[in-house]
Protein backbone atom coordinates (compact mmCIF):
# COMPACT_ATOMS: atom_id res chain seq x y z
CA UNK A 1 0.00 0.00 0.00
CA UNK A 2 1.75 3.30 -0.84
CA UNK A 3 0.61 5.82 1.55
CA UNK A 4 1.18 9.64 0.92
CA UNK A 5 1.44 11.62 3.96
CA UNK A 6 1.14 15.44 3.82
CA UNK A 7 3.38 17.01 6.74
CA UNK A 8 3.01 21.06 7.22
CA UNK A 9 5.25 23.53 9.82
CA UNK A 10 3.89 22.66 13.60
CA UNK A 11 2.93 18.90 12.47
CA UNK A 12 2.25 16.92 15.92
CA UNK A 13 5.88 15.32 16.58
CA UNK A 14 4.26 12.48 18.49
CA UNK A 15 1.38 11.75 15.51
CA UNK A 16 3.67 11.28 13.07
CA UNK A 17 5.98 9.30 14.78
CA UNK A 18 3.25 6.98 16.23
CA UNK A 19 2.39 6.26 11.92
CA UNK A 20 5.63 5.97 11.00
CA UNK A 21 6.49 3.29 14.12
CA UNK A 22 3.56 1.39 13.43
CA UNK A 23 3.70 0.89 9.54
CA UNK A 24 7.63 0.21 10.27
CA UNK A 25 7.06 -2.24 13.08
CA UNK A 26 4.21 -3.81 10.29
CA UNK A 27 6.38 -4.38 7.77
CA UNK A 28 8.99 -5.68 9.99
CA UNK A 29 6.08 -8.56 11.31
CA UNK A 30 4.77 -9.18 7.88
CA UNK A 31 5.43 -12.68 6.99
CA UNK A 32 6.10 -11.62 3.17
CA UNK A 33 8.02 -13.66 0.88
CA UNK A 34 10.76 -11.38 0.12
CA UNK A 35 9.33 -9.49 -1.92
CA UNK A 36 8.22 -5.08 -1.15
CA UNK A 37 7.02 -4.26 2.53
CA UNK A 38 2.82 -4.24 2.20
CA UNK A 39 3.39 -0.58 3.22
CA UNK A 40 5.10 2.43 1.80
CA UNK A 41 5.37 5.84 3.38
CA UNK A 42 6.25 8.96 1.33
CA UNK A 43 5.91 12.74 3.62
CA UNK A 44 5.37 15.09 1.25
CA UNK A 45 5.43 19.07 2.05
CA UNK A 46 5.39 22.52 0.43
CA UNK A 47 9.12 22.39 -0.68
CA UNK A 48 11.94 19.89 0.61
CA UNK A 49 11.44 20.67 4.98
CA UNK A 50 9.31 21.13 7.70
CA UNK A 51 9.75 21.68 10.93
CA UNK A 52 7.55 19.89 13.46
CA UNK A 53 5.64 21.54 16.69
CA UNK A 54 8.86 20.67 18.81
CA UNK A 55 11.82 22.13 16.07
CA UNK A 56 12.82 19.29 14.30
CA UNK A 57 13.57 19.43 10.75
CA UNK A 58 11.76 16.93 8.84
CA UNK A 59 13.07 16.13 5.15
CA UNK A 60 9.03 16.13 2.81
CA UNK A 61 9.17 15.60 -0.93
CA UNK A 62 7.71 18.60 -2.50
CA UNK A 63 4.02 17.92 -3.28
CA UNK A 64 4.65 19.26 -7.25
CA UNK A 65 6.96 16.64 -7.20
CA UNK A 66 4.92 13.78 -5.91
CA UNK A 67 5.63 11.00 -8.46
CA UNK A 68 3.30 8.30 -8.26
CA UNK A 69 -0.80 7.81 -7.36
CA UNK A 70 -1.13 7.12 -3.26
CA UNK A 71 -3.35 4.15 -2.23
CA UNK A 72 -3.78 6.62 0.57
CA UNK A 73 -3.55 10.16 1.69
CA UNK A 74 -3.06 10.70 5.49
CA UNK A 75 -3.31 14.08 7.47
CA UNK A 76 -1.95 14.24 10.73
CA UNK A 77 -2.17 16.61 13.65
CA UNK A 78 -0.67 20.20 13.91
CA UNK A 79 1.03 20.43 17.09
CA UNK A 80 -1.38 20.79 20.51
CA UNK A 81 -3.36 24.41 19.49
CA UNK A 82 -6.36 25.65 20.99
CA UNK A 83 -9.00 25.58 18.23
CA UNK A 84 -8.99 29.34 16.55
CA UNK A 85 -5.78 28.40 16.11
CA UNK A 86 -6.60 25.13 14.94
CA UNK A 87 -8.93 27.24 12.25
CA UNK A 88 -5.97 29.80 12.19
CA UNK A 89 -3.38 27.06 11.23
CA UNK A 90 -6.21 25.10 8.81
CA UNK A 91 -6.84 28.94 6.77
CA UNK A 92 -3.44 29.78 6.39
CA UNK A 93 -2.18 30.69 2.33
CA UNK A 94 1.02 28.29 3.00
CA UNK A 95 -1.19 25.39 3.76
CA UNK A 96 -3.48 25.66 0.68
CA UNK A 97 -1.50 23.63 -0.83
CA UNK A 98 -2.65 20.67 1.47
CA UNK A 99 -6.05 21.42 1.24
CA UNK A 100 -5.51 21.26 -2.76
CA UNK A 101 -4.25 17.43 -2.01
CA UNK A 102 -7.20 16.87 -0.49
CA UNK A 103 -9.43 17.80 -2.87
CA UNK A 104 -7.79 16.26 -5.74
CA UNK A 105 -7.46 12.77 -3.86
CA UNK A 106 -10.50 12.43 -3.34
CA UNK A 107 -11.41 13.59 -7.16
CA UNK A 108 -9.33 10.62 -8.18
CA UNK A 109 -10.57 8.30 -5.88
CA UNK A 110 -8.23 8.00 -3.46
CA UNK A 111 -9.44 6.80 0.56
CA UNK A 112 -8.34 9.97 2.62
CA UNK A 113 -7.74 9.59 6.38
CA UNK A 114 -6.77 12.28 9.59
CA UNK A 115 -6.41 12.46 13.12
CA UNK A 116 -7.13 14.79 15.50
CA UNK A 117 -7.02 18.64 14.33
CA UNK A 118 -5.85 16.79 10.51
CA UNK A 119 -9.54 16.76 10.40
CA UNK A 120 -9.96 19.95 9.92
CA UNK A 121 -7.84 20.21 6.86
CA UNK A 122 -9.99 17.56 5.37
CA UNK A 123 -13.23 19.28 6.38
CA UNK A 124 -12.01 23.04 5.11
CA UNK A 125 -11.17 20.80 1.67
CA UNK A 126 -15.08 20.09 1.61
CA UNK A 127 -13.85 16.40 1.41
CA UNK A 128 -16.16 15.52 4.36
CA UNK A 129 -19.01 17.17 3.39
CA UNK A 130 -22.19 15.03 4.31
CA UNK A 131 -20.14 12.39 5.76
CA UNK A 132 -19.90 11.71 9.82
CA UNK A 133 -16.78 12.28 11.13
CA UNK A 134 -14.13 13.03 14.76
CA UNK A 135 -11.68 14.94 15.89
CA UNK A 136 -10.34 15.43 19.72
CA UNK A 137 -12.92 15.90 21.84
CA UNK A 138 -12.36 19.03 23.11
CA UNK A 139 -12.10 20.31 19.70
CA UNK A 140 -15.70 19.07 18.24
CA UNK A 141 -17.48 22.40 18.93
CA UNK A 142 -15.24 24.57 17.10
CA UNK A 143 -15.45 21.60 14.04
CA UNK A 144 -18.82 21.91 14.62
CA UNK A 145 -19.34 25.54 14.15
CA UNK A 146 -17.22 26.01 11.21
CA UNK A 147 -18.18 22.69 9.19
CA UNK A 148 -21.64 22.01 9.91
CA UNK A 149 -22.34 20.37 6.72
CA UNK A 150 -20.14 17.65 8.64
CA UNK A 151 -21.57 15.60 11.39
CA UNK A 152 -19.58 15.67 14.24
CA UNK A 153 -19.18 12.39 16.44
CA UNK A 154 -16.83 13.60 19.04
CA UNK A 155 -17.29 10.58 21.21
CA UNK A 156 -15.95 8.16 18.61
CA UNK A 157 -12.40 7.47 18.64
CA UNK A 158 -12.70 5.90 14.63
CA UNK A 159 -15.05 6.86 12.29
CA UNK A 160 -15.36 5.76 8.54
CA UNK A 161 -17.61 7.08 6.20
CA UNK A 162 -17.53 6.07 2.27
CA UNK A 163 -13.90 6.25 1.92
CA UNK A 164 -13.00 8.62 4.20
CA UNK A 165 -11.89 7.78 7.87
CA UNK A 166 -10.64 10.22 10.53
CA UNK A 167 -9.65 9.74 14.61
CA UNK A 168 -10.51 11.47 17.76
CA UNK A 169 -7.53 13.12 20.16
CA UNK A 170 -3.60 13.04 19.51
CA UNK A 171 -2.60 9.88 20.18
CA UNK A 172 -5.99 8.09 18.21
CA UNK A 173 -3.24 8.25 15.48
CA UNK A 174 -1.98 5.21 16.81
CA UNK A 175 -5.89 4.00 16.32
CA UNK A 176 -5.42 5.31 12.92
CA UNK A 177 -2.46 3.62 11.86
CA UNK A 178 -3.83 0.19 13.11
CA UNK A 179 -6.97 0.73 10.81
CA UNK A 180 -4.30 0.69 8.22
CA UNK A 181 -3.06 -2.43 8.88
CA UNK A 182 -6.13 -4.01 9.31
CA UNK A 183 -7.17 -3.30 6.03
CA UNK A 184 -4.16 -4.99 4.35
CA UNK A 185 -4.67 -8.19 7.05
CA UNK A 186 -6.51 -8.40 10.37
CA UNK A 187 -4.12 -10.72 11.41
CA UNK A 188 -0.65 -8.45 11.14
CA UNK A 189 -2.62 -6.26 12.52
CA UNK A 190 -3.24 -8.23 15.48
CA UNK A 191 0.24 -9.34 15.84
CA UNK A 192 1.59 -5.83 15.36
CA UNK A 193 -0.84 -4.62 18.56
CA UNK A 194 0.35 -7.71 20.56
CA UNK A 195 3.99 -6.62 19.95
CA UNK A 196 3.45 -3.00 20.56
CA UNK A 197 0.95 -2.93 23.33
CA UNK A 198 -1.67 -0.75 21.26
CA UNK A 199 -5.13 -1.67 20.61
CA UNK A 200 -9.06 -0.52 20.16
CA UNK A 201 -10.14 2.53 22.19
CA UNK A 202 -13.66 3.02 20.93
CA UNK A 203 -14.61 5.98 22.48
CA UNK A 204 -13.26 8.91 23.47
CA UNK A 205 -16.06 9.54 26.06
CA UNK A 206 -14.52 8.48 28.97
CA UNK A 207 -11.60 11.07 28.58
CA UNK A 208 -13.77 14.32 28.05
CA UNK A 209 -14.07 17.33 30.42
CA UNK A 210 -17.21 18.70 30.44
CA UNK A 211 -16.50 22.02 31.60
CA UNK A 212 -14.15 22.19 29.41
CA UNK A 213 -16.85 21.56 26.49
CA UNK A 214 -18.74 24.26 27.96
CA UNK A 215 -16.21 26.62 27.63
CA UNK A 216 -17.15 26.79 24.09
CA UNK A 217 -20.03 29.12 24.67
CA UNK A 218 -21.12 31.46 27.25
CA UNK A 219 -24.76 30.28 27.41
CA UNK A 220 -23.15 25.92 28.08
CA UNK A 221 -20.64 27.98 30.43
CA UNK A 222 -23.27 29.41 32.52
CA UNK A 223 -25.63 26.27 32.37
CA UNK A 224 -22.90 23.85 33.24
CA UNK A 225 -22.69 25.63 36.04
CA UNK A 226 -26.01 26.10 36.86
CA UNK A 227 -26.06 21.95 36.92
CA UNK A 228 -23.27 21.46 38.90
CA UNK A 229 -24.71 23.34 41.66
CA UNK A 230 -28.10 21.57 41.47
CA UNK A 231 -26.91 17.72 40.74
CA UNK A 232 -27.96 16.59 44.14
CA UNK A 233 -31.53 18.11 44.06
CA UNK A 234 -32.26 18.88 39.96
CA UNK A 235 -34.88 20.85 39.12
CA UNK A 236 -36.88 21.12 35.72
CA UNK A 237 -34.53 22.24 33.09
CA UNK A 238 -36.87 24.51 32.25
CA UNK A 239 -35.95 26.60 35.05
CA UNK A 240 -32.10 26.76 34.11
CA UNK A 241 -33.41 27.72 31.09
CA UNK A 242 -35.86 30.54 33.26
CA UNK A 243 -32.68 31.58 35.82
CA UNK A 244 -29.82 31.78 32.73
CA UNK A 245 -32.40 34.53 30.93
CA UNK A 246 -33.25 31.96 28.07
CA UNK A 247 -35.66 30.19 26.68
CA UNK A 248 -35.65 25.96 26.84
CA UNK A 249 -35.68 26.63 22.76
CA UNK A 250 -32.36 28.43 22.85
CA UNK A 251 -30.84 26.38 25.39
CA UNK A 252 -31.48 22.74 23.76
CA UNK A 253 -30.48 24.38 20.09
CA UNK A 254 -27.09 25.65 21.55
CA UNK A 255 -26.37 22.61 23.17
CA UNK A 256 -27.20 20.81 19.88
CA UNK A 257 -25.27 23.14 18.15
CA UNK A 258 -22.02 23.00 20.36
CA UNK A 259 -22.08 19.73 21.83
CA UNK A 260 -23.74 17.43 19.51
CA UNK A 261 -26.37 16.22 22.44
CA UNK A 262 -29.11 17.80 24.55
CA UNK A 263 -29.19 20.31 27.72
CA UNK A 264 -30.48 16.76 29.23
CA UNK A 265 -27.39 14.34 27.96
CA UNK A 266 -24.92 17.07 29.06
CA UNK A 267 -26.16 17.07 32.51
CA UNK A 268 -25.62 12.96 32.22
CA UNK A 269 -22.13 13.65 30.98
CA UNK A 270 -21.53 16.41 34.16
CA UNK A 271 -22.99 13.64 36.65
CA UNK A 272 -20.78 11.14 35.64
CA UNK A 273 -17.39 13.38 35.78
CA UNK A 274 -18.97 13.98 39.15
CA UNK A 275 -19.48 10.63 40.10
CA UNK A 276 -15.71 9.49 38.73
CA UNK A 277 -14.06 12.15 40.66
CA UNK A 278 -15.94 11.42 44.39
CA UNK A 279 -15.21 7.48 43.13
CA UNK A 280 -11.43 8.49 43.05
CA UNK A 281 -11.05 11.15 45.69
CA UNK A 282 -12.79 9.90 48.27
CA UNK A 283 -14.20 7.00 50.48
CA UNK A 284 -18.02 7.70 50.12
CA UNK A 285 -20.63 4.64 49.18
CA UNK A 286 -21.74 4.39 45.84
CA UNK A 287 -24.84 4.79 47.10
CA UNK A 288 -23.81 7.95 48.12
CA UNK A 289 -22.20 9.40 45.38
CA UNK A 290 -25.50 8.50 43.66
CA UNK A 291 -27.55 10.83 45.67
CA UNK A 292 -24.84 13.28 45.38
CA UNK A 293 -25.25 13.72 41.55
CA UNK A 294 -28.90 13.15 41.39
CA UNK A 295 -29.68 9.54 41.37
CA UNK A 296 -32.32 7.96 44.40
CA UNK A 297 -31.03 4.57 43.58
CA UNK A 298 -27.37 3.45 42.80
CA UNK A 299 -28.60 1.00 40.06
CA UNK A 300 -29.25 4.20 37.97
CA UNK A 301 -25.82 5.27 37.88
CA UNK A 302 -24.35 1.93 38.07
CA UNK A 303 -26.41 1.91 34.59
CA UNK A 304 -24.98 4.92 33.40
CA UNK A 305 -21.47 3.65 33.83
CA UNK A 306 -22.06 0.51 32.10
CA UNK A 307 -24.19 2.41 29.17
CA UNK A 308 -21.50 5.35 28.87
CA UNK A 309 -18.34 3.55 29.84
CA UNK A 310 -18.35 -0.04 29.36
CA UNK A 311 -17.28 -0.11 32.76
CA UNK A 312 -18.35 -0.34 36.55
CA UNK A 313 -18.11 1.61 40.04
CA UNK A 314 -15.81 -0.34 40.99
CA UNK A 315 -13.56 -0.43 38.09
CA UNK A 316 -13.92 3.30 37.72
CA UNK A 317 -12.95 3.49 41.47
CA UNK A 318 -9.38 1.41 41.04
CA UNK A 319 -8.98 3.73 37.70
CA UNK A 320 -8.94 0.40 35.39
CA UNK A 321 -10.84 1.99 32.80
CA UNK A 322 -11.05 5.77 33.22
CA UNK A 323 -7.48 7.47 33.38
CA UNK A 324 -8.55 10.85 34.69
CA UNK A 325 -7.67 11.17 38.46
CA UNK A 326 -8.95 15.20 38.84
CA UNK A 327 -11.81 17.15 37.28
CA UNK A 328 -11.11 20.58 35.94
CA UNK A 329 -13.08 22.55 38.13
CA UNK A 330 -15.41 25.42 37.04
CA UNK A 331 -13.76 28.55 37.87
């Protein structure tokens, strides 16, 4: 498989590296007979160097002088941005040229892939138009607001679409380059996750910070708020919508809008960071913690857990599933 990947100034050191080492460590497990590795890696850049988000100089074969078809075009990660500059990095007259590849990949055919903020370039291309797609979690409602002829599945950690497939957060790209392999054989790929220690991570959901989400907009700000200080005792929404100076029309369309899901499935998502961080910080019941973030019976948010996480209390307690130990806290 000859892949073509497209590397621009800032590219995510750790993204590209992550590709590279798992096609390399594939062909070095493939079986073959002797004959070419199944996989073939050719950077390609503006002119002859690029330096990634750390410094280093990386040598890229000048796109005008890209020689043969790709089986593949790849887009990583620019190098950990907030998103305007994300959109900043994406809109920038030196990177047209990317966004050009794009577009005429897909023209002739060819299956286009990205990870994390690469999305973006393939979503400002137009390339993703109609399809369903991810990107980092924390970086779905700015893809959201600027693409919305995409939809957004932040939660996902893999999504494919037609021929299109694109990751969630930085270090999916390792989730990415195992899709590669797994197209060429399910079983190298197997062998190549055994070796390496890598495998499936289906959902990004159990990594994302909802106040961070919130942060987004002023309105999700304010109302995330709002349902942290009532997640014991709820009320109706409609009176968050009533106290924030809204109606429950504006709040569920900005919540759409931003986050993908409703005022009610954000409160879910706030409840369980809740319950995760008084699992991990503290000795209190279950049963406890239950009533603390709205639940009269345990089974409810034992439920949740299982629905939302795959997981249990008690698993989330010993951190065998969930890797965050601390919430950020609203400020």
């Amino acid at each position: 498989m000859r892949i073509v990947m497209a590397a621009i100034d800032g590219i995510f050191d750790s993204g590209l590296a992550a590709i590279m080492d798992v096609l390399n460590a594939s062909n070095a497990l493939s079986p073959g007979d002797g004959g070419a590795p199944p996989f073939s890696v050719t950077v390609v850049g503006a002119g002859t160097q690029v330096s990634t988000a750390n410094g280093l100089s990386l040598a890229t074969v000048p796109v005008a002088e890209l020689s043969h078809a790709a089986d593949l075009l790849l887009m990583p990660a620019v190098g950990f941005k907030a998103p305007e500059h994300v959109v900043a990095t994406v809109r920038e007259p030196a990177n047209a040229w990317a966004l050009d590849l794009a577009t005429a990949s897909a023209g002739s055919g060819v299956p286009l892939a990205a990870a994390c903020s690469g999305a973006f370039f393939l979503a400002e291309s137009g390339t993703l138009d109609g399809r369903r797609a991810t990107t980092s979690w924390w970086l779905g409602p700015a893809f959201r607001k600027r693409y919305p002829a995409v939809a957004v599945e932040d939660s996902r950690t893999l999504i494919h679409d037609g021929p299109h497939t694109t990751a969630g957060a930085a270090f999916a790209h390792i989730d990415l380059a195992l899709w590669v392999v797994q197209r060429r054989s399910l079983e190298l790929a197997d062998l190549v996750a055994r070796y390496l220690l890598i495998g499936d991570r289906p959902s990004q959901a159990a990594f994302a910070l909802p106040t961070q989400l919130a942060q987004a907009d002023p309105l999700l700000t304010a109302f995330e708020r709002w349902a942290r200080a009532h997640l014991a005792d709820p009320p109706p929404l409609a009176q968050a919508a009533r106290t924030l100076g809204v109606s429950m029309r504006t709040l569920q369309r900005t919540a759409q809008a931003v986050l993908g899901r409703s005022p009610l499935d954000f409160i879910q998502d706030i409840r369980l960071d809740e319950a995760t961080f008084l699992l991990r910080t503290t000795t209190l019941s279950a049963e406890t913690i239950a009533g603390r973030v709205g639940y009269r019976n345990v089974s409810t948010l034992r439920e949740l857990v299982r629905r939302r996480r795959g997981s249990s209390l008690e698993a989330l307690r010993h951190g065998d599933t969930d890797h965050r130990t601390r919430r950020t806290p609203s400020s």
